[in-house]
PDB file of N, CA and C in Angstrom:
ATOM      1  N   UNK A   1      13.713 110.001 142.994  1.00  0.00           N
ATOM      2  CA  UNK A   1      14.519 109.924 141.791  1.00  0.00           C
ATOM      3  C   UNK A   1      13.688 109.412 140.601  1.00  0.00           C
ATOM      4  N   UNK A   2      12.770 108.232 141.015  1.00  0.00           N
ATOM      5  CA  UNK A   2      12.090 107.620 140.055  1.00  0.00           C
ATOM      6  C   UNK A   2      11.302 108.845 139.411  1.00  0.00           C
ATOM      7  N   UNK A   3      10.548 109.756 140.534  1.00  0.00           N
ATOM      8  CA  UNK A   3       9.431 110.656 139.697  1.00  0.00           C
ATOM      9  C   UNK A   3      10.443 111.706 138.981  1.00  0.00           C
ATOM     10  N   UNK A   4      11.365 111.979 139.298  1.00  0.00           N
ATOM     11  CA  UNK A   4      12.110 113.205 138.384  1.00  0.00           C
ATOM     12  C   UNK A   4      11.980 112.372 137.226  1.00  0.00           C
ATOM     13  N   UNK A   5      12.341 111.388 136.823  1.00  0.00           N
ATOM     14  CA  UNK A   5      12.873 110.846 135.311  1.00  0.00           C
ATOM     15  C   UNK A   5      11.723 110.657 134.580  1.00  0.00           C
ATOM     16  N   UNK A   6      10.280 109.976 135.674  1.00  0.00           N
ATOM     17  CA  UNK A   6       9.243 110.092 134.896  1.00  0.00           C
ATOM     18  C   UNK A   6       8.530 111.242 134.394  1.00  0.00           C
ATOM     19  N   UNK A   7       8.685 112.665 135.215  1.00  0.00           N
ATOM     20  CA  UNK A   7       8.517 113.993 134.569  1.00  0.00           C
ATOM     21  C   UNK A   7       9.199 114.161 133.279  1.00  0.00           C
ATOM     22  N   UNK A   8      10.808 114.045 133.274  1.00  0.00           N
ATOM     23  CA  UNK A   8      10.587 114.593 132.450  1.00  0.00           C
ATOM     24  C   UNK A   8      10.631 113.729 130.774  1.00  0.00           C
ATOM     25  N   UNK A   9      10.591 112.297 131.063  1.00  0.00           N
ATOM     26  CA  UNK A   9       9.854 111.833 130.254  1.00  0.00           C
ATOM     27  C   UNK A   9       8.197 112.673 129.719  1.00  0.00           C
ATOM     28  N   UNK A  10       7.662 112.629 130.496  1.00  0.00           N
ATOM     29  CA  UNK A  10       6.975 112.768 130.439  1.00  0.00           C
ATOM     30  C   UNK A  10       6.451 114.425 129.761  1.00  0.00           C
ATOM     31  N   UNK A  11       7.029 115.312 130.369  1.00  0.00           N
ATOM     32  CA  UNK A  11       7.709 116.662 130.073  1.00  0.00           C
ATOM     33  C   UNK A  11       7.728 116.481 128.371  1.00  0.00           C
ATOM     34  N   UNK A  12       9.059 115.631 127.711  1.00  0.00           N
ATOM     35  CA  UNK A  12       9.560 115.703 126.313  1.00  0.00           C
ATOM     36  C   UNK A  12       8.286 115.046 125.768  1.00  0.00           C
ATOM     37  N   UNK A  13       8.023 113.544 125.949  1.00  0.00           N
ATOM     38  CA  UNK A  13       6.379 113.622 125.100  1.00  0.00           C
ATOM     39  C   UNK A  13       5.398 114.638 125.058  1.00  0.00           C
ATOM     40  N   UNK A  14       4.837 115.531 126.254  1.00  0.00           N
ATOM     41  CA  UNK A  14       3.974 116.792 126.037  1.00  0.00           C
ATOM     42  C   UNK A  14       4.517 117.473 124.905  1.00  0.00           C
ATOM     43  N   UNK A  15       5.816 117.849 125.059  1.00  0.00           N
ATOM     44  CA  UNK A  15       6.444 118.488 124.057  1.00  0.00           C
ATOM     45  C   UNK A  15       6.387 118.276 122.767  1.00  0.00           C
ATOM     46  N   UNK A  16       6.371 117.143 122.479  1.00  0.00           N
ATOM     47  CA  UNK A  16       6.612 116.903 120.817  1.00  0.00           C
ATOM     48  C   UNK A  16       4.938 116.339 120.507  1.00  0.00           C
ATOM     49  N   UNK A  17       4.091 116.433 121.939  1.00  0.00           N
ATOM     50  CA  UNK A  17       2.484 115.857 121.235  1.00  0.00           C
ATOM     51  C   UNK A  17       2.225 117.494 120.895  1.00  0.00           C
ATOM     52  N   UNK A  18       2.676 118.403 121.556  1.00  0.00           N
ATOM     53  CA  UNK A  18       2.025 119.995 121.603  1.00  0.00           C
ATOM     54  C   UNK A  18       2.383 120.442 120.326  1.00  0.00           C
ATOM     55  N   UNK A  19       3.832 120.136 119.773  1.00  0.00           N
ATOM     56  CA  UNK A  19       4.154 120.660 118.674  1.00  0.00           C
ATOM     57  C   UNK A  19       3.637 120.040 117.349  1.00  0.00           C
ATOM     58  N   UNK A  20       3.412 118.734 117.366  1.00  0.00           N
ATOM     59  CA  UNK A  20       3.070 118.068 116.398  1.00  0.00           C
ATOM     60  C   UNK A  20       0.995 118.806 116.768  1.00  0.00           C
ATOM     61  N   UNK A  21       0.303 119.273 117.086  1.00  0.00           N
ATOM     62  CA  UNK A  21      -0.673 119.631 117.148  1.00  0.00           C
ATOM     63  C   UNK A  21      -0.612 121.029 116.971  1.00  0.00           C
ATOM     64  N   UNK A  22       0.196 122.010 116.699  1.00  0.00           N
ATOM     65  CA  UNK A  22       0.333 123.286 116.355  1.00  0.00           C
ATOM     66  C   UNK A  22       0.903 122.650 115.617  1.00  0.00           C
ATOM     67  N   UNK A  23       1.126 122.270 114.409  1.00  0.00           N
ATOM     68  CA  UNK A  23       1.932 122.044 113.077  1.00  0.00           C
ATOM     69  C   UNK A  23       0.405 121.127 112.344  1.00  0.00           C
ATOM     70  N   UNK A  24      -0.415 120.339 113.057  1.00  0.00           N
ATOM     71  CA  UNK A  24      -1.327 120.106 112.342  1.00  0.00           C
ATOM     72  C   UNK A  24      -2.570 121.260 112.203  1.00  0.00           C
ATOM     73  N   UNK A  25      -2.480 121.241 113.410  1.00  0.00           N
ATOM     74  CA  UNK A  25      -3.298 123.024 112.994  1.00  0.00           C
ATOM     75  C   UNK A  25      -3.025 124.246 111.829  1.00  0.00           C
ATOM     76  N   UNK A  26      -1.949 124.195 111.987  1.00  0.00           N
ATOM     77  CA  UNK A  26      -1.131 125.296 111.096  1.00  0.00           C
ATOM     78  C   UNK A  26      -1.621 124.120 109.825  1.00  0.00           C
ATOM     79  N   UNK A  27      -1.333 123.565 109.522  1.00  0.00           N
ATOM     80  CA  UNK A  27      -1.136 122.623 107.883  1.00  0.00           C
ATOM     81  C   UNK A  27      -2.911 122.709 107.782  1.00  0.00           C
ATOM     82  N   UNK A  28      -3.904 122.529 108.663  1.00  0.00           N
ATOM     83  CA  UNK A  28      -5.329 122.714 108.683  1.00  0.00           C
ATOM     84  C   UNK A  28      -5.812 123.967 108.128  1.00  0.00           C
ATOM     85  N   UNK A  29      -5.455 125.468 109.177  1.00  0.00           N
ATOM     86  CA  UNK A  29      -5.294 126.578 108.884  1.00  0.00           C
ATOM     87  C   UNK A  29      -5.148 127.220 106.945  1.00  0.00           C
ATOM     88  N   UNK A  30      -3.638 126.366 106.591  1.00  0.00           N
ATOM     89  CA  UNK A  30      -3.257 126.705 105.518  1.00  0.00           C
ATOM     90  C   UNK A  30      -4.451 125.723 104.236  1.00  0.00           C
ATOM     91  N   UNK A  31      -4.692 125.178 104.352  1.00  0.00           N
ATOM     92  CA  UNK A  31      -5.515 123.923 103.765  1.00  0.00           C
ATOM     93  C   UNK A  31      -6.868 124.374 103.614  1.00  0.00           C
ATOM     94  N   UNK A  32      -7.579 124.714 105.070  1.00  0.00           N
ATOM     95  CA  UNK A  32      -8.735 125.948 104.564  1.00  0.00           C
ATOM     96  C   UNK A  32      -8.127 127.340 103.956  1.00  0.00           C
ATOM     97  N   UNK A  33      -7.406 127.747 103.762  1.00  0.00           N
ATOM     98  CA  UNK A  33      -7.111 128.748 103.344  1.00  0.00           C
ATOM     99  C   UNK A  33      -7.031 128.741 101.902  1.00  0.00           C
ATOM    100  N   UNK A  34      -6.120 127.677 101.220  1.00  0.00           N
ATOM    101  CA  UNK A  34      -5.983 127.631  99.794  1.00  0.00           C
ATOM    102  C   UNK A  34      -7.546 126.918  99.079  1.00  0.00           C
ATOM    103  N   UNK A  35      -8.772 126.803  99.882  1.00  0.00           N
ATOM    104  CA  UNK A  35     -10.016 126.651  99.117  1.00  0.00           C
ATOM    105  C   UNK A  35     -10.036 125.512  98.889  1.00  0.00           C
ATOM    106  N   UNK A  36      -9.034 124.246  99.079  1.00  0.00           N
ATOM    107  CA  UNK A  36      -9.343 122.952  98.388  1.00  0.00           C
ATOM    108  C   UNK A  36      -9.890 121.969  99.661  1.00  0.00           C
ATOM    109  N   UNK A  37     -11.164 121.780  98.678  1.00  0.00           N
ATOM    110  CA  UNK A  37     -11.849 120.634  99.668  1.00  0.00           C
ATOM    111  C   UNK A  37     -11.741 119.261 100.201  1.00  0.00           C
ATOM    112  N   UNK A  38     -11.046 118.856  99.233  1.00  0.00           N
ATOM    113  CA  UNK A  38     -10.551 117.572  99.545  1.00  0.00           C
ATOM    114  C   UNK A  38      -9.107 117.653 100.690  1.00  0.00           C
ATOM    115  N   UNK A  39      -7.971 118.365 100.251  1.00  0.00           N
ATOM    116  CA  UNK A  39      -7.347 118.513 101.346  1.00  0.00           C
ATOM    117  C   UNK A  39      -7.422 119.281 102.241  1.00  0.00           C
ATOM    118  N   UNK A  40      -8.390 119.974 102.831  1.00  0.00           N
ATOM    119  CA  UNK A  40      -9.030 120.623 103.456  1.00  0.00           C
ATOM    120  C   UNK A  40      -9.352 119.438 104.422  1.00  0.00           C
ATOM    121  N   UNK A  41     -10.293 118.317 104.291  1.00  0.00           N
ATOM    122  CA  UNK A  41     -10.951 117.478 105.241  1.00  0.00           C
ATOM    123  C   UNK A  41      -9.648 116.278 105.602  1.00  0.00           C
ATOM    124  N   UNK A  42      -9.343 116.392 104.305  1.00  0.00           N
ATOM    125  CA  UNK A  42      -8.042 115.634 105.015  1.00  0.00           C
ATOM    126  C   UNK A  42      -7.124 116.370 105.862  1.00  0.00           C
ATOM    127  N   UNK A  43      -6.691 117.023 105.750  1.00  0.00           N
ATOM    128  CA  UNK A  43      -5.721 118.084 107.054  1.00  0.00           C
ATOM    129  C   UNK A  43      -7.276 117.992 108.344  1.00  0.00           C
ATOM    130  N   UNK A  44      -7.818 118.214 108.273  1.00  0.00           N
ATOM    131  CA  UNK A  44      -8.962 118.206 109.254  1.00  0.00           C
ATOM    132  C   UNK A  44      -9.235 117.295 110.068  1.00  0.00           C
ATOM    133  N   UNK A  45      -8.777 115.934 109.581  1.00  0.00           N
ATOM    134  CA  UNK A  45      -8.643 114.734 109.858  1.00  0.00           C
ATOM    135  C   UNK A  45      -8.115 114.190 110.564  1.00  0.00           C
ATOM    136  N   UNK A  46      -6.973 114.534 109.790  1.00  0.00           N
ATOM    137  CA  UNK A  46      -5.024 114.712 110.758  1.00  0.00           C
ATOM    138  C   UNK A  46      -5.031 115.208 112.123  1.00  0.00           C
ATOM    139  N   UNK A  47      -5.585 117.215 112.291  1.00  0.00           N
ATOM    140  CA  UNK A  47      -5.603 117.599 113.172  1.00  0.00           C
ATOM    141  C   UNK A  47      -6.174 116.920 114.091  1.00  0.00           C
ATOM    142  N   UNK A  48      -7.381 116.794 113.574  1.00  0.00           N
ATOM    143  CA  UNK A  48      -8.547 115.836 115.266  1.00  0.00           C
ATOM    144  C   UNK A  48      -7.982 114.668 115.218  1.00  0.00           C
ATOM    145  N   UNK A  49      -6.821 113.915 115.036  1.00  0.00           N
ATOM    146  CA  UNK A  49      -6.651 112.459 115.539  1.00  0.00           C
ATOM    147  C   UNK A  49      -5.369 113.032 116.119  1.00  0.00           C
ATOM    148  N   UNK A  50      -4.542 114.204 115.963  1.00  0.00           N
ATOM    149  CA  UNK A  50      -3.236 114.419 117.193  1.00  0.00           C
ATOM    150  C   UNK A  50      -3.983 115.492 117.846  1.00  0.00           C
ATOM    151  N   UNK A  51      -4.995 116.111 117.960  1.00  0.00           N
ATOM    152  CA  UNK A  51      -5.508 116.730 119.316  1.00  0.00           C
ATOM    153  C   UNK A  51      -6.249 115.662 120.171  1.00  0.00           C
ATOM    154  N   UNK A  52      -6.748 114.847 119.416  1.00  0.00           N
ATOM    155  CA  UNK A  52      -7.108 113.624 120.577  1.00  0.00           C
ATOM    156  C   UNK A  52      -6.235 112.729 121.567  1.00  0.00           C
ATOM    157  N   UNK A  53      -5.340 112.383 120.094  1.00  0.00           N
ATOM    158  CA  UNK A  53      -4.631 111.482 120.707  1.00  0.00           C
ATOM    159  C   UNK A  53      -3.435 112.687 122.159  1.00  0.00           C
ATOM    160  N   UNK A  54      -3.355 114.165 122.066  1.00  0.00           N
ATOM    161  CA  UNK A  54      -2.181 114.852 122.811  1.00  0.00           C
ATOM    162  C   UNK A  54      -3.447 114.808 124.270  1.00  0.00           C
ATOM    163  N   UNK A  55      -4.858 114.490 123.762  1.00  0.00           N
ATOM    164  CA  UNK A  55      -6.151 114.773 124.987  1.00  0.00           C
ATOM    165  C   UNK A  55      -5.999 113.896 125.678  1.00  0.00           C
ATOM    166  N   UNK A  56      -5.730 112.565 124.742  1.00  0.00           N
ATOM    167  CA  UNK A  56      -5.775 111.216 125.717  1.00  0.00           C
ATOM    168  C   UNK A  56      -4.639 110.807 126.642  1.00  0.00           C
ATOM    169  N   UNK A  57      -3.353 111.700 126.319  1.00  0.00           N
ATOM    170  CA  UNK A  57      -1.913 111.415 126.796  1.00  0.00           C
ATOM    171  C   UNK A  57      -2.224 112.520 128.065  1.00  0.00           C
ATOM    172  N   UNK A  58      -2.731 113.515 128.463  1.00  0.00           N
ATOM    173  CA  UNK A  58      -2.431 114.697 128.948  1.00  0.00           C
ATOM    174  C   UNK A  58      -2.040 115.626 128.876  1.00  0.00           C
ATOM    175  N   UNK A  59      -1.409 115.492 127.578  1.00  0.00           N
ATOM    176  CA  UNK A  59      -0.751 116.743 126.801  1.00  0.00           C
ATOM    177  C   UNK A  59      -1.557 117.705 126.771  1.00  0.00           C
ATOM    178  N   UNK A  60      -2.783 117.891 126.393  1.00  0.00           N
ATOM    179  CA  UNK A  60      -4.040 119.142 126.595  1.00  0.00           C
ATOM    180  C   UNK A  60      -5.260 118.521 127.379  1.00  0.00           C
ATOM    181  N   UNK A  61      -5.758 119.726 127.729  1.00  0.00           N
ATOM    182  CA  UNK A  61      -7.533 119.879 128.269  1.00  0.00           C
ATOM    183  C   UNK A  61      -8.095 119.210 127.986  1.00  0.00           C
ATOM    184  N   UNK A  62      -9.346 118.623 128.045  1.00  0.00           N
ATOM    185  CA  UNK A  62     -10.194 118.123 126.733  1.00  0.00           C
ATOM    186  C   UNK A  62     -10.759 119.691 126.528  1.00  0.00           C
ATOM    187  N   UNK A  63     -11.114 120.254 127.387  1.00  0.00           N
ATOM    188  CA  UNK A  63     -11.492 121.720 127.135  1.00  0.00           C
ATOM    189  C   UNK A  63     -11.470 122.421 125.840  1.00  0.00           C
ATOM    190  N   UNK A  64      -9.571 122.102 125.982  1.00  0.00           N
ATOM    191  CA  UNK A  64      -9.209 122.782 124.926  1.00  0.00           C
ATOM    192  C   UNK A  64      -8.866 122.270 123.612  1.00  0.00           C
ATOM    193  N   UNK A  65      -9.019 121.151 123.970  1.00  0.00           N
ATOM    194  CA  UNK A  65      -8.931 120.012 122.417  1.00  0.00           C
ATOM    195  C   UNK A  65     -10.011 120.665 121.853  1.00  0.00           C
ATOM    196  N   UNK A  66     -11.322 120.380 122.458  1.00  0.00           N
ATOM    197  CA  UNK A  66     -12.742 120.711 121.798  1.00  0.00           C
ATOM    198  C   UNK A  66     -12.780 121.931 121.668  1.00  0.00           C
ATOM    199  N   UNK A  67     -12.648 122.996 122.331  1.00  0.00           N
ATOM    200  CA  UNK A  67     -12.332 124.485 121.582  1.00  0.00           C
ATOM    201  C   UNK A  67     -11.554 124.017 120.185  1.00  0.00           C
ATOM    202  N   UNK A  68     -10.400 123.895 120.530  1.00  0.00           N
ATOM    203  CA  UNK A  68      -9.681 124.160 119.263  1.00  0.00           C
ATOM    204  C   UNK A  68      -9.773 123.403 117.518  1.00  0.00           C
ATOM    205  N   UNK A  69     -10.376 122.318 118.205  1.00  0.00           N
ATOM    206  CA  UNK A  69     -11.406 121.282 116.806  1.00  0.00           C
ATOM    207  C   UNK A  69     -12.782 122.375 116.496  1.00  0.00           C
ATOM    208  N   UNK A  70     -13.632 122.458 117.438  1.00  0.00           N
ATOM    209  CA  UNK A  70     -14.616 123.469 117.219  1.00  0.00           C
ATOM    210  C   UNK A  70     -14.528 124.780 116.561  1.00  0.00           C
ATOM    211  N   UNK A  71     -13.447 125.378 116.874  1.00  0.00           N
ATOM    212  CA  UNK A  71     -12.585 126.673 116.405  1.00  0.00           C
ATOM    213  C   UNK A  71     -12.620 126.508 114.641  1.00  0.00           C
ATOM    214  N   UNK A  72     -11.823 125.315 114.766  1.00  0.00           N
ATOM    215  CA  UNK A  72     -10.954 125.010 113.167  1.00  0.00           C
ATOM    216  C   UNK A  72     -12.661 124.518 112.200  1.00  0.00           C
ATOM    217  N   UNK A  73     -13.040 123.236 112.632  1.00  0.00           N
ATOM    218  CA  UNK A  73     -14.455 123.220 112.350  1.00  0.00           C
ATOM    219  C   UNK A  73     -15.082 124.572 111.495  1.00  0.00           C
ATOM    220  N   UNK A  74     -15.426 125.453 112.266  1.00  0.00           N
ATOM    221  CA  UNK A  74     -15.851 126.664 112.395  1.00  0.00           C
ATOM    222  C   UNK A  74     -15.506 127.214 111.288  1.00  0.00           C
ATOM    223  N   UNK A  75     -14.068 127.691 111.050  1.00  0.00           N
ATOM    224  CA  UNK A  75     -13.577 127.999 109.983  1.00  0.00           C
ATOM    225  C   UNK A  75     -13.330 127.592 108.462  1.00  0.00           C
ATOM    226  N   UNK A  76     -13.504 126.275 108.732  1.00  0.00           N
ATOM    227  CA  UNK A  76     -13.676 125.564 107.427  1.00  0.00           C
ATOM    228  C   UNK A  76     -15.237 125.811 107.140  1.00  0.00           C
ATOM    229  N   UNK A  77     -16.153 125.680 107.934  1.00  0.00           N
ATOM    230  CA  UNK A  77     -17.785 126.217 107.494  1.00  0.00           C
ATOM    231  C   UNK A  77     -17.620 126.965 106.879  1.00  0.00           C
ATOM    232  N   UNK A  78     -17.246 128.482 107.543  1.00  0.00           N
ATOM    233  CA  UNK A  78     -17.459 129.704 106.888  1.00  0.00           C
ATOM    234  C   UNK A  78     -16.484 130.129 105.593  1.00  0.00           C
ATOM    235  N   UNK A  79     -15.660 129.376 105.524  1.00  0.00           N
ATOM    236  CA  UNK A  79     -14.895 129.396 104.147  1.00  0.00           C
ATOM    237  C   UNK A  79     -15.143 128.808 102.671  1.00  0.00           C
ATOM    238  N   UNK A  80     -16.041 127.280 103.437  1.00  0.00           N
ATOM    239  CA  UNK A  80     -17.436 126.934 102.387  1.00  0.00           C
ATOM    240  C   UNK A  80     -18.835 127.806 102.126  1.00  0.00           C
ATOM    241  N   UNK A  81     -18.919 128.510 103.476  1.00  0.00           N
ATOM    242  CA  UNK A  81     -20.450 128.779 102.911  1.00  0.00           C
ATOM    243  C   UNK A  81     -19.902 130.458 102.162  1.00  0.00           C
ATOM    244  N   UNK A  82     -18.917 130.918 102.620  1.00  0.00           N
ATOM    245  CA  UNK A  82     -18.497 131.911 101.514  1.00  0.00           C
ATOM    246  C   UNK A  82     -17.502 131.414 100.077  1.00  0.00           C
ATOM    247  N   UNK A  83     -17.294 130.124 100.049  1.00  0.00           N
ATOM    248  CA  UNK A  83     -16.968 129.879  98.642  1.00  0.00           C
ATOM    249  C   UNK A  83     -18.248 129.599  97.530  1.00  0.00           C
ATOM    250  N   UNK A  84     -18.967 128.980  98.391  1.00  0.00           N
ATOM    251  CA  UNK A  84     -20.561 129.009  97.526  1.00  0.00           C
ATOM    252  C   UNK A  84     -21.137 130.214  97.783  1.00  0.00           C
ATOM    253  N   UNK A  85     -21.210 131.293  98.431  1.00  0.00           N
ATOM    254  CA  UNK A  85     -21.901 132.444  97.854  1.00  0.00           C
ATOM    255  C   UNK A  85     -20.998 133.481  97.124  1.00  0.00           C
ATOM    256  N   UNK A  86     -20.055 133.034  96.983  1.00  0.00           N
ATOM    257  CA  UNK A  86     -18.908 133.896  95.795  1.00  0.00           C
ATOM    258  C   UNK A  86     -19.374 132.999  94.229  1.00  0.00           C
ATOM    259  N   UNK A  87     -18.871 131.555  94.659  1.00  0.00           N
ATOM    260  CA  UNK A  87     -19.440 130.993  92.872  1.00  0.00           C
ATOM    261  C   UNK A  87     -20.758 131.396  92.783  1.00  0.00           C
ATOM    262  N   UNK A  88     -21.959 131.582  93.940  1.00  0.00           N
ATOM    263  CA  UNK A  88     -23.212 131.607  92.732  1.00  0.00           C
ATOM    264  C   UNK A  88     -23.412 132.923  92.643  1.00  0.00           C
ATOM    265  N   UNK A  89     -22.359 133.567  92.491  1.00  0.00           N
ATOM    266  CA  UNK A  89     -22.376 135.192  92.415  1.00  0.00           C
ATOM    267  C   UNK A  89     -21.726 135.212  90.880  1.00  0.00           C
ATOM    268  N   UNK A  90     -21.343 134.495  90.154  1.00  0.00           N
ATOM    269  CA  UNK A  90     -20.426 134.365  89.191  1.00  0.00           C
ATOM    270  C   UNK A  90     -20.904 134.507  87.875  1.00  0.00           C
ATOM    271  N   UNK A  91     -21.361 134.753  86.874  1.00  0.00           N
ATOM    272  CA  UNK A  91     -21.822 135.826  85.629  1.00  0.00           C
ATOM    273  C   UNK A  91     -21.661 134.176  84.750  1.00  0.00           C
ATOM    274  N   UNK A  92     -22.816 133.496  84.427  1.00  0.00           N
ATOM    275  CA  UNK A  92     -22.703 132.460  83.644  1.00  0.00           C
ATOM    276  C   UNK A  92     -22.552 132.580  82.031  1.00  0.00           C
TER     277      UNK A  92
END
């Protein structure tokens, strides 16, 4: 009886660490997307402290924590190193 209740305790925290980490992703996602750098690293920020903290609960892999920081990472690079070769493309 005891382990049913601790599942699904346990169950509803996965739940709301998984969602709150697809909602920081998504807010990351959108953040590199609109070009701004400052909230860009801040959403970036956010994400890697609830994919850690859902890594350290059991909520995810570490596998896949680090894919998915590495992933996002990734994308914020290439959205800088093509925002600087668009401005120094720019007709002074």
């Amino acid at each position: 009886m005891k382990r049913l209740c601790v599942a699904q305790r346990r169950s509803i925290r996965n739940r709301c660490l998984s969602s709150r980490v697809a909602a920081s992703v998504d807010a990351a996602r959108h953040a590199i997307g609109m070009m701004c750098k400052e909230e860009a690293f801040r959403a970036l920020a956010a994400m890697e402290r609830c994919i850690d903290m859902a890594q350290a609960k059991g909520a995810m892999h570490r596998n896949n924590a680090a894919r998915k920081k590495r992933a996002l990472y990734a994308l914020a690079a290439r959205a800088q190193h093509n925002d600087a070769k668009a401005s120094s493309c720019l007709p002074t």
